[in-house]
Protein backbone atom coordinates (compact mmCIF):
# COMPACT_ATOMS: atom_id res chain seq x y z
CA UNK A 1 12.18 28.94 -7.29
CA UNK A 2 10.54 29.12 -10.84
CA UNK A 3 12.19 30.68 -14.01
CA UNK A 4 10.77 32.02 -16.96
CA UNK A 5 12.05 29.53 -19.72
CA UNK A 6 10.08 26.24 -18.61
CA UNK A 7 13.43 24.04 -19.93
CA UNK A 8 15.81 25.95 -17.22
CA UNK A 9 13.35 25.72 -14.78
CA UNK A 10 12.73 21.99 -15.16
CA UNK A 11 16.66 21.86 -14.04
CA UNK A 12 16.51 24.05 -11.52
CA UNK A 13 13.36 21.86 -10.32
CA UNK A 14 15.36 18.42 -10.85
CA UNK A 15 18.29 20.09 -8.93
CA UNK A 16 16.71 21.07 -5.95
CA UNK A 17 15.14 17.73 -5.53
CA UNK A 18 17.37 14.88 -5.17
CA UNK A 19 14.79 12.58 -3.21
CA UNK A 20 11.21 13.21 -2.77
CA UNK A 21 11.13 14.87 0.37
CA UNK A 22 12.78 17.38 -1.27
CA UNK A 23 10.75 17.25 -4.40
CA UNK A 24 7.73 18.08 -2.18
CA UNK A 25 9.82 20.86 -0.25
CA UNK A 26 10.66 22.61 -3.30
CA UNK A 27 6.82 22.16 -4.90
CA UNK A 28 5.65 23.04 -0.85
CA UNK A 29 7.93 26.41 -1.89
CA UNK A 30 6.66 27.24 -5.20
CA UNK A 31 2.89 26.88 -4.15
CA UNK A 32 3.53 29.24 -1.10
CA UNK A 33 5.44 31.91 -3.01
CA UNK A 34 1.71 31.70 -5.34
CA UNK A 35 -0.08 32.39 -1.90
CA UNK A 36 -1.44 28.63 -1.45
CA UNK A 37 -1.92 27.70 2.47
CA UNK A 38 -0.95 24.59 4.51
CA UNK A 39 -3.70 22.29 5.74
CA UNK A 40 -3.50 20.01 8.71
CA UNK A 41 -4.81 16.76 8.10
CA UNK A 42 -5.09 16.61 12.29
CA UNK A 43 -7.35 19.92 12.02
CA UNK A 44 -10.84 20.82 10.79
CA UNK A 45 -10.92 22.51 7.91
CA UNK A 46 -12.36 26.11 6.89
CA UNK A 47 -12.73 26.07 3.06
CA UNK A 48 -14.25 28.66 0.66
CA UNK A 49 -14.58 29.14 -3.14
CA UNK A 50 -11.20 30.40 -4.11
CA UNK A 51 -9.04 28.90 -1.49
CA UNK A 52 -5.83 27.98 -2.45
CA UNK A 53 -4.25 24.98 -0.20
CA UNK A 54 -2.44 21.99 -0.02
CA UNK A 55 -1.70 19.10 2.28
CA UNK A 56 1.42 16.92 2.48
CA UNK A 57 1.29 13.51 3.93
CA UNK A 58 4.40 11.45 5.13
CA UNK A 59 6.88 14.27 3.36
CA UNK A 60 7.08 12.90 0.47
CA UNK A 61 3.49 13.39 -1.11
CA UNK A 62 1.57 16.41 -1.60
CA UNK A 63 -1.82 17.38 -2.93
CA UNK A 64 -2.69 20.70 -3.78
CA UNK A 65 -5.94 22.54 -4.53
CA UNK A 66 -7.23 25.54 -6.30
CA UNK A 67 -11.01 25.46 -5.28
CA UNK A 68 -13.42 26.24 -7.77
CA UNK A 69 -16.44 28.82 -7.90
CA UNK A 70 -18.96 26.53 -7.25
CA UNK A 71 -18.87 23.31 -4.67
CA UNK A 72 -17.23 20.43 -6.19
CA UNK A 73 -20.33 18.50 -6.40
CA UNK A 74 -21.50 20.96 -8.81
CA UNK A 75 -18.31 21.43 -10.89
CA UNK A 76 -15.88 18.06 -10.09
CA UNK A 77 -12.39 17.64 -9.86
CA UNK A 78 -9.91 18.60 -12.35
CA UNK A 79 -6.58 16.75 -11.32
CA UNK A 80 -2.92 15.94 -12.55
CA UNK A 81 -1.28 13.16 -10.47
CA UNK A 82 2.71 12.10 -10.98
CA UNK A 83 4.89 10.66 -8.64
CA UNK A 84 7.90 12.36 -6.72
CA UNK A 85 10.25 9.04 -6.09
CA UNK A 86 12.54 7.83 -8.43
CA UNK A 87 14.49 4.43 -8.69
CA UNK A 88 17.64 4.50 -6.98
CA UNK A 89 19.84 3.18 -4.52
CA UNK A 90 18.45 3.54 -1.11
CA UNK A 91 20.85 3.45 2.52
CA UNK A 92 20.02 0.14 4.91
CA UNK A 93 19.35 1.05 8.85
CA UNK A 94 22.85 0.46 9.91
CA UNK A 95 24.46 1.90 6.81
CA UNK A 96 28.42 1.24 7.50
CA UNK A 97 30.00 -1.54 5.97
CA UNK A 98 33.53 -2.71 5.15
CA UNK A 99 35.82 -4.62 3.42
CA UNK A 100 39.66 -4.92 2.66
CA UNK A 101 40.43 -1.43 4.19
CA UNK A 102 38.09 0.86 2.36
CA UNK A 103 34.56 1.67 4.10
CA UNK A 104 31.10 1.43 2.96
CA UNK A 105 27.33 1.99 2.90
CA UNK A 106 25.24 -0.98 2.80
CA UNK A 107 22.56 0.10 0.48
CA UNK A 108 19.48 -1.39 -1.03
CA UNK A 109 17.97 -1.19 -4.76
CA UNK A 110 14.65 0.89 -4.60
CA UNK A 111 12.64 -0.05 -7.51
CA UNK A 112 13.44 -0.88 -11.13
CA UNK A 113 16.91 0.63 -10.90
CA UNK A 114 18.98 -0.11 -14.08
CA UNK A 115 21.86 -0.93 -11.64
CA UNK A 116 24.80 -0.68 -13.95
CA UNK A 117 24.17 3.19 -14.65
CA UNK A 118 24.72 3.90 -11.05
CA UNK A 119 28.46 2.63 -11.47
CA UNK A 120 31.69 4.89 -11.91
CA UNK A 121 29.43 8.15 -11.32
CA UNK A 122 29.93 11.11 -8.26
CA UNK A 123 27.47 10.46 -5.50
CA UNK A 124 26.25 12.29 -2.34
CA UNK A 125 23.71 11.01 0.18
CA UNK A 126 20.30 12.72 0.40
CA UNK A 127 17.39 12.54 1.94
CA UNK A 128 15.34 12.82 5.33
CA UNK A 129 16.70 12.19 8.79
CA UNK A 130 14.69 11.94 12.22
CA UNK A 131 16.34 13.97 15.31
CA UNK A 132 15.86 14.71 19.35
CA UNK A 133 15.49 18.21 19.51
CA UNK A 134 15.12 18.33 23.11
CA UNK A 135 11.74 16.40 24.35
CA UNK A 136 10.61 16.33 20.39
CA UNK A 137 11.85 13.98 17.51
CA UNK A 138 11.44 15.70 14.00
CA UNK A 139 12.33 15.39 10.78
CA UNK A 140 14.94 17.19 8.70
CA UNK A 141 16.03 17.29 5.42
CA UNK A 142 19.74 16.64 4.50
CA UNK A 143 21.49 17.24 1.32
CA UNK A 144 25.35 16.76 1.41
CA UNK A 145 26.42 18.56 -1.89
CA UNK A 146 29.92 17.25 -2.29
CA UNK A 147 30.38 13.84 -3.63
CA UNK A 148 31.13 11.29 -0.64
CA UNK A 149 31.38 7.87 -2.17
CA UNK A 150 31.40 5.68 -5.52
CA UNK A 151 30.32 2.39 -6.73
CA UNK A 152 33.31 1.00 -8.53
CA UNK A 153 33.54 -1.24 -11.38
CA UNK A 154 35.36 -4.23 -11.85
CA UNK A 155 38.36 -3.75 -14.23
CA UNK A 156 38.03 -5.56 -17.60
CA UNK A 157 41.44 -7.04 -17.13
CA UNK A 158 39.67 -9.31 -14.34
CA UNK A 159 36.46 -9.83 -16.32
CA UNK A 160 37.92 -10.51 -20.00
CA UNK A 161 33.61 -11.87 -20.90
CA UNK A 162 32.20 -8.47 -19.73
CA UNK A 163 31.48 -6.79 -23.31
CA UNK A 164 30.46 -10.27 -25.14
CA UNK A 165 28.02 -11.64 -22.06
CA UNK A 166 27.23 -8.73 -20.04
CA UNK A 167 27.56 -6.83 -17.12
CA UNK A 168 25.69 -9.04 -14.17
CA UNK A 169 25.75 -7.56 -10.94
CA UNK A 170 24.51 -8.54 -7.58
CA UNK A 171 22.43 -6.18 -5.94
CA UNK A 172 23.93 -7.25 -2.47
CA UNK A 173 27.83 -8.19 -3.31
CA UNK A 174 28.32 -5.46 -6.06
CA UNK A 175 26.58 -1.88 -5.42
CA UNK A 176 27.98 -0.91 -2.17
CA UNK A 177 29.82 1.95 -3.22
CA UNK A 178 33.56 3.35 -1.48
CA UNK A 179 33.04 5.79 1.35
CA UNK A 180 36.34 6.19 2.73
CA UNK A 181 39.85 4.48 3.33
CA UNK A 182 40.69 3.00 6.68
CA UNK A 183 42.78 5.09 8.68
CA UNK A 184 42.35 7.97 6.53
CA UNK A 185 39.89 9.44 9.51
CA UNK A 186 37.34 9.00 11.98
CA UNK A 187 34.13 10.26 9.70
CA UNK A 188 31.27 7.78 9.37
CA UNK A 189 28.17 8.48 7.28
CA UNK A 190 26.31 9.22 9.92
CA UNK A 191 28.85 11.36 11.26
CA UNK A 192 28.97 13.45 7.61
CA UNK A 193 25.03 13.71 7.69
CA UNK A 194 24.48 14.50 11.05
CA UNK A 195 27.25 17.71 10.41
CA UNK A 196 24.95 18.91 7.67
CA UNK A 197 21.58 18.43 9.33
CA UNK A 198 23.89 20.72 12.14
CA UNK A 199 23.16 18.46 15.13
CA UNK A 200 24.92 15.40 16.97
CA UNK A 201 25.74 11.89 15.62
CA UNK A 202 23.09 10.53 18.56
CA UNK A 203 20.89 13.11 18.09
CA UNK A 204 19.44 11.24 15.10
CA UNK A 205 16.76 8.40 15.82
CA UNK A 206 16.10 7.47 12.11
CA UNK A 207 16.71 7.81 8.61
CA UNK A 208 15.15 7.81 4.64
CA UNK A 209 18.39 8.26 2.55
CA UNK A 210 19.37 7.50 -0.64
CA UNK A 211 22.25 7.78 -3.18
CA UNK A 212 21.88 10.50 -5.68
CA UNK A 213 24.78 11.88 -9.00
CA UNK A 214 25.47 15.27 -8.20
CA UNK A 215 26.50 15.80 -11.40
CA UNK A 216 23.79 19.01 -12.28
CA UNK A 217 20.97 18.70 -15.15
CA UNK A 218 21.86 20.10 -18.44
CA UNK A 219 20.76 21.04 -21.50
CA UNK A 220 22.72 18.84 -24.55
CA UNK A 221 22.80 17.83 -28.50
CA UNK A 222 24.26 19.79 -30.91
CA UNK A 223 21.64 22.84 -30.62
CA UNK A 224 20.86 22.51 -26.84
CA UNK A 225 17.77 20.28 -27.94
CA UNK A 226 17.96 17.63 -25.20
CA UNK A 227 17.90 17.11 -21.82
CA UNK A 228 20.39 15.43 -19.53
CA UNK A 229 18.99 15.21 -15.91
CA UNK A 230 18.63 12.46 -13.73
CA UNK A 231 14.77 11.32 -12.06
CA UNK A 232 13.26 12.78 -15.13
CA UNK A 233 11.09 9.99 -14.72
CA UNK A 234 8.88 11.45 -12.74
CA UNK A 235 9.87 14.61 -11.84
CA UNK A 236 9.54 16.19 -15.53
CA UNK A 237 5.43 15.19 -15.03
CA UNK A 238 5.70 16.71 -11.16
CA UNK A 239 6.79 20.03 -13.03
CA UNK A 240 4.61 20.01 -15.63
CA UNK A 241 1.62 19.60 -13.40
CA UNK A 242 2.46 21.87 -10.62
CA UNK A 243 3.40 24.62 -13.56
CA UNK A 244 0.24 24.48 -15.26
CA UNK A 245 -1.28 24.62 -11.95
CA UNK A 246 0.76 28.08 -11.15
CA UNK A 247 0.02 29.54 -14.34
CA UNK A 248 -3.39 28.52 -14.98
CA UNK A 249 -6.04 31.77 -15.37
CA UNK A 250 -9.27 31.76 -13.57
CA UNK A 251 -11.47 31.25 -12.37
CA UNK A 252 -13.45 28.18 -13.58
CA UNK A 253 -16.35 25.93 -11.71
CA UNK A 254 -13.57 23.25 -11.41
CA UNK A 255 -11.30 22.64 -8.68
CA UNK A 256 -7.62 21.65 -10.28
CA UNK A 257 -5.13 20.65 -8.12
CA UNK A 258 -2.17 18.07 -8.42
CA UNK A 259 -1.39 14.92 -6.79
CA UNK A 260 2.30 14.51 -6.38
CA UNK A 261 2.36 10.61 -4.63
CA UNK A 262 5.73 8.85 -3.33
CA UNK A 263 6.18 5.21 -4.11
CA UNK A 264 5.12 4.91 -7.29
CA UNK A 265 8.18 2.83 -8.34
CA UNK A 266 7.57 -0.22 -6.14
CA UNK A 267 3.61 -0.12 -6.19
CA UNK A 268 2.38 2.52 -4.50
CA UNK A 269 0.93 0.35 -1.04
CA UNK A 270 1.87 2.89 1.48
CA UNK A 271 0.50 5.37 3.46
CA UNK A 272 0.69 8.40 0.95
CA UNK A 273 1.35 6.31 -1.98
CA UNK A 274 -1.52 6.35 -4.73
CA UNK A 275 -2.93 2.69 -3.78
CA UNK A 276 -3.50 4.76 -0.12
CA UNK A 277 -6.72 6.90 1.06
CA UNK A 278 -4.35 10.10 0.62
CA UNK A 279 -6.35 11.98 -2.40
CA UNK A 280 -9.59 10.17 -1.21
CA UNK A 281 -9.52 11.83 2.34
CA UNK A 282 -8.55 14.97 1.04
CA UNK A 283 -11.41 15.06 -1.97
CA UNK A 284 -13.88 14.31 0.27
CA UNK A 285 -12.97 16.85 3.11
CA UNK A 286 -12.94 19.53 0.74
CA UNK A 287 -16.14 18.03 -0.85
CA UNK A 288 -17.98 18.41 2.27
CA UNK A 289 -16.42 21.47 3.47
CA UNK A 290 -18.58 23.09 0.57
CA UNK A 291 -21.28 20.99 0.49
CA UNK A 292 -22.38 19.35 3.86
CA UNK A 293 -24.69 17.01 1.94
CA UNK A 294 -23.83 13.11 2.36
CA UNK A 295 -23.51 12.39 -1.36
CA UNK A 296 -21.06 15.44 -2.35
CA UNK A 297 -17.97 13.59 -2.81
CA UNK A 298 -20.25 11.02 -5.16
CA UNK A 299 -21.44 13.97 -7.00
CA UNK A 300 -18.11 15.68 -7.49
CA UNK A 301 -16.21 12.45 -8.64
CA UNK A 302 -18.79 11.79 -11.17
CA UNK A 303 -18.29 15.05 -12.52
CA UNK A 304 -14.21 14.62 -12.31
CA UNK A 305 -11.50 14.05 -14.96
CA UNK A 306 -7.79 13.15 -14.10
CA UNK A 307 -4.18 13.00 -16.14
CA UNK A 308 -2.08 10.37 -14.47
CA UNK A 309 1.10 11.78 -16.43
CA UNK A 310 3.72 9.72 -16.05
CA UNK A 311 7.19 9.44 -18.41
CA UNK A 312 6.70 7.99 -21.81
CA UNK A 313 9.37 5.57 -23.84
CA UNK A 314 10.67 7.29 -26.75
CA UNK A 315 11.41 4.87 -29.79
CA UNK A 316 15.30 4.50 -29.41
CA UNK A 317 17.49 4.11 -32.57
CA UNK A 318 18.80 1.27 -31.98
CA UNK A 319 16.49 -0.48 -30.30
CA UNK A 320 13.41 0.52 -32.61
CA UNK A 321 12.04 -3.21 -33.08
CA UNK A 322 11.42 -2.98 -29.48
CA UNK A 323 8.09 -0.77 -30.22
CA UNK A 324 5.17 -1.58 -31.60
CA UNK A 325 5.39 -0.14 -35.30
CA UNK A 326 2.59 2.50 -35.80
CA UNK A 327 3.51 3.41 -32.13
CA UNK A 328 6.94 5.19 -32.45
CA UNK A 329 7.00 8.24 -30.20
CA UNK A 330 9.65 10.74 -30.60
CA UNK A 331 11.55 12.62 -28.44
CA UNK A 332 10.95 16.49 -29.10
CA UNK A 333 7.55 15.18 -30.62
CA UNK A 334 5.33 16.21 -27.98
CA UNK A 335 3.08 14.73 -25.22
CA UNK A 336 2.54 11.11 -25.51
CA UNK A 337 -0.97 9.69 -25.47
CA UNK A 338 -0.63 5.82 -23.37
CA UNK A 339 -3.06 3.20 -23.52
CA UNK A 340 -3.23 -0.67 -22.95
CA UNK A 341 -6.05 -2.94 -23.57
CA UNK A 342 -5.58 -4.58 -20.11
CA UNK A 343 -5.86 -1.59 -17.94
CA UNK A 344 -2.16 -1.15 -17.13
CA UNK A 345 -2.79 2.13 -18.60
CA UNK A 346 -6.22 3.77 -17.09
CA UNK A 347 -6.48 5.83 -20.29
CA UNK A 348 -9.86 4.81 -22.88
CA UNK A 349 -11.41 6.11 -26.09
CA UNK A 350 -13.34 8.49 -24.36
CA UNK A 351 -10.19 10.13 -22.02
CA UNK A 352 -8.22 9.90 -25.05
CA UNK A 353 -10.53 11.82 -26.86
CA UNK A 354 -10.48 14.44 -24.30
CA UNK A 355 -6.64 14.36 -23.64
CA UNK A 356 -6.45 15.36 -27.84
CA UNK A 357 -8.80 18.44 -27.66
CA UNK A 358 -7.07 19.71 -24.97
CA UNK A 359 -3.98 19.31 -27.53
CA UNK A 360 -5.84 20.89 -30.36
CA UNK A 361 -6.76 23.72 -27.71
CA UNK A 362 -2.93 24.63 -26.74
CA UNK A 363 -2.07 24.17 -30.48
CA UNK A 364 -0.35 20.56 -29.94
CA UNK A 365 -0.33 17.71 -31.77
CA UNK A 366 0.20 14.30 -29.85
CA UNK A 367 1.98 11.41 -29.95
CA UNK A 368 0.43 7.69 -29.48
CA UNK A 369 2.46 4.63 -27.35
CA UNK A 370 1.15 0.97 -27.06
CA UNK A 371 3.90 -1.47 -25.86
CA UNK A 372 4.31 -4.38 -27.83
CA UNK A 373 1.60 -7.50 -28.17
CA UNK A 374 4.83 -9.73 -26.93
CA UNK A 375 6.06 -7.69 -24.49
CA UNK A 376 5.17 -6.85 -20.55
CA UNK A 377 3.13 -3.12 -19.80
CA UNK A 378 4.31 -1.76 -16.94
CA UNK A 379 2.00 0.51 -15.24
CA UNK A 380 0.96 4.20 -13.40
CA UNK A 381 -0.96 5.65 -11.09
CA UNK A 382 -3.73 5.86 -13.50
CA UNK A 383 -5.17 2.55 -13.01
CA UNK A 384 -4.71 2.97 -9.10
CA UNK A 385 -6.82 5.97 -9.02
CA UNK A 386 -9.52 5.40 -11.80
CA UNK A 387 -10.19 2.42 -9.34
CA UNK A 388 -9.85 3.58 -6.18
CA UNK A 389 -12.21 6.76 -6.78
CA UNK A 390 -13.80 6.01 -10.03
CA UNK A 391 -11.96 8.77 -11.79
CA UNK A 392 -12.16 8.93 -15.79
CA UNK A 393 -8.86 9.01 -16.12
CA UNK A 394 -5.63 9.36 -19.42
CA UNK A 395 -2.52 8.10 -18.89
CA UNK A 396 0.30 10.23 -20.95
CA UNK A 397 3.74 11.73 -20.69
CA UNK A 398 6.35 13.41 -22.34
CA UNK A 399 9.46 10.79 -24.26
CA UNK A 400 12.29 10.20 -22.48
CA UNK A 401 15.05 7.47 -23.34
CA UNK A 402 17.26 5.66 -20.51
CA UNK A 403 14.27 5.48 -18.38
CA UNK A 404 15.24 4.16 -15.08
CA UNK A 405 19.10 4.85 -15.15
CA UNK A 406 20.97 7.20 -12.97
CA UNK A 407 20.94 9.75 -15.80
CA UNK A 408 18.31 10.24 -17.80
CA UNK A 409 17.31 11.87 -21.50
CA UNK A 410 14.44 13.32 -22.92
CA UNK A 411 13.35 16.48 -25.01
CA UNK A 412 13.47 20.22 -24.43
CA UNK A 413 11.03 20.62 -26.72
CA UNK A 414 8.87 18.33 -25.52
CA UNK A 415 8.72 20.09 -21.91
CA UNK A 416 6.28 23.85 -22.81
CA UNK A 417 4.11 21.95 -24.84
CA UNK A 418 2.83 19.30 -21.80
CA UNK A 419 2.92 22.27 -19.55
CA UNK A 420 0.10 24.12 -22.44
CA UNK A 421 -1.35 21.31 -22.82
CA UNK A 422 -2.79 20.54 -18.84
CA UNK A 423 -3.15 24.41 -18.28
CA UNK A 424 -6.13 24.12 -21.33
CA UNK A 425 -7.13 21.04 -18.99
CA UNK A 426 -7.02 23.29 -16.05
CA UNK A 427 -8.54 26.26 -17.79
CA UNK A 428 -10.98 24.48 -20.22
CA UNK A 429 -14.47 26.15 -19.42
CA UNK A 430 -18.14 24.83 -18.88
CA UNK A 431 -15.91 22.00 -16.83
């Protein structure tokens, strides 16, 4: 549950979410301790100025809603969208595998994972898990605490080349990490998750799990100003949003919410990622819950404004002539401004604009990234929204270096100001 100091609760956050389902439990938690209500997506709907709800879709993505004073087609949508997955390593359908005495899990990369950083570290097993309880199959989530296995490296002594040509590792020969020693036992994986979930081995039907360091987030640097946490990337923008959210005053004509999607990190074409009708079908339900008129939801997304915030690259030391010069951001610097010419970035002059006197109103002062002319953009939700709904959208988020790894670093600086910054957003009058 939430702290005071926005740094420690950031950790606490990270902590209690080691995959997305149980990013959206823990936000699912927060938003009902602040008196918001779950909707059914299988229900009607009874909405009213005021109403504080959310819906989650597929576990793993939630939207949530403060409604405004007026119908949205008369004061739009204020929204924050981030993503709650993370790049890691991800466990296959029939997870054991084996070799030379010592038992595995066949896993699979899940997104851009910088697979090295996942070697030689303390992991546990995560996730969601589908079980027979009695006629019904339902999910549960399943967190074992302790660390179970480890992805071993190859001693230098049998790869003299490795610190003059590189590490190269094959994402099917190399990452399955040690789970146990023949003969040391009868436990399987399965066996270890279904004892936490509290049920039988066969009682389980299916399975989302993935790998996770259960090493906790920390606070580091010589004065406690950085941040060591893994899946800061995204869930640093997931906290950020859904804090600004909580503490934003009221009320305004807007309704703010945030859009928290899964699958960001390998394209978002699911069923609740952001390429899906998830915010759509919930934007217009609420649209026409207040307004029965057939052009409401046109009306309120013309009057609409989105942040697609997102984790920014901070200019690393020794990398530095991999940034565009002019274009350095810092970590500890503040909240990071994103744009791209081609649109792999939604934000424009206009939601820039915007984005900076919403700075100016919390008293922040922000930062600017454009990648290189020479080098790839990757790419948000931003774009996926702006296009799907015609939102007027900015792309930004705080600095963070190691982007992608296991363990992650950014700012503690950096993490009140973004939080100021979309409350003005959320609070800003007139809107």
């Amino acid at each position: 549950m939430r702290t005071s100091d926005p740094v420690t609760d950031l950790l606490a956050f990270i902590d209690a979410s080691p995959t997305p389902w149980h990013a959206v439990a823990e936000s699912v938690a927060r938003l009902a301790a602040a008196g918001y209500v779950a909707l059914d997506e299988a229900e009607p709907w009874a909405l009213a100025p005021g109403a504080r709800v959310y819906v989650v879709r597929g576990g793993s993505t939630l939207v949530a809603l403060e409604l405004g004073s007026v119908p949205p087609s008369e004061g739009g949508f204020r929204l924050v969208g981030a993503h709650t997955d993370s790049p890691n390593l991800r466990v296959k359908p029939r997870a054991e595998a084996g070799a030379q005495g010592v038992r595995q899990i066949a896993v699979e990369p899940y997104g851009g994972v910088l697979l090295h950083t996942w070697l030689d570290r303390d992991l546990s097993v995560a996730g969601r898990v589908v079980v027979r309880r009695g006629e019904r199959l339902e999910p549960a989530l399943v967190r074992i605490a302790r660390p179970i296995c480890r992805v071993a490296s190859l001693a230098i002594h049998l790869n003299r080349a490795v610190n003059d040509e590189g590490l190269k590792l094959n994402a099917q020969s190399h990452l399955a990490p040690h789970l146990a020693l023949e003969g040391a036992g009868e436990a399987t994986l399965l066996s270890l998750v279904a004892e936490a979930v509290g049920v039988d081995p066969s009682a389980i039907y299916g399975h989302d799990l993935c790998l996770f360091d259960v090493v906790p987030s920390a606070r580091g640097g010589a004065h406690d100003e950085l941040v060591f946490a893994p899946r800061l990337d995204n869930l640093a923008s997931c906290h950020a949003g859904l804090s600004a959210l909580l503490g934003a005053t009221g009320p305004v004509r807007a309704t703010r919410g945030v859009a928290l999607y899964d699958h960001e990190e390998v394209g978002s074409r699911s069923r609740q990622g952001a390429d899906s009708p998830v915010l759509g079908d919930v934007l217009e339900r609420v649209a026409h819950a207040l307004d029965p008129r057939a052009d409401a939801l046109a009306r309120a997304l013309a009057r609409s404004v989105s942040i697609s915030a997102d984790m920014a690259h901070a200019v690393h030391p020794n990398w530095a002539d991999r940034h565009e010069p002019g274009h350095l951001p810092r970590l500890g610097g503040g909240p990071v401004i994103k744009t791209n010419a081609n649109q792999r970035y939604a934000t424009d002059g206009e939601t820039a604009a915007r984005f900076a006197a919403w700075c100016e109103a919390a008293g922040v002062v922000p930062q600017h990234f454009v990648t290189r002319s020479d080098l790839a953009c990757g790419s948000t939700i931003g774009p996926i929204s702006a296009g799907r709904l015609g939102l007027a959208t900015v792309d930004v988020g705080n600095p963070m270096l190691s982007m992608h790894s296991c363990r992650e670093m950014a700012g503690a600086a950096d993490v009140a100001p973004m939080i100021a910054v979309m409350r003005a957003f959320f609070e800003e009058r007139g809107a």
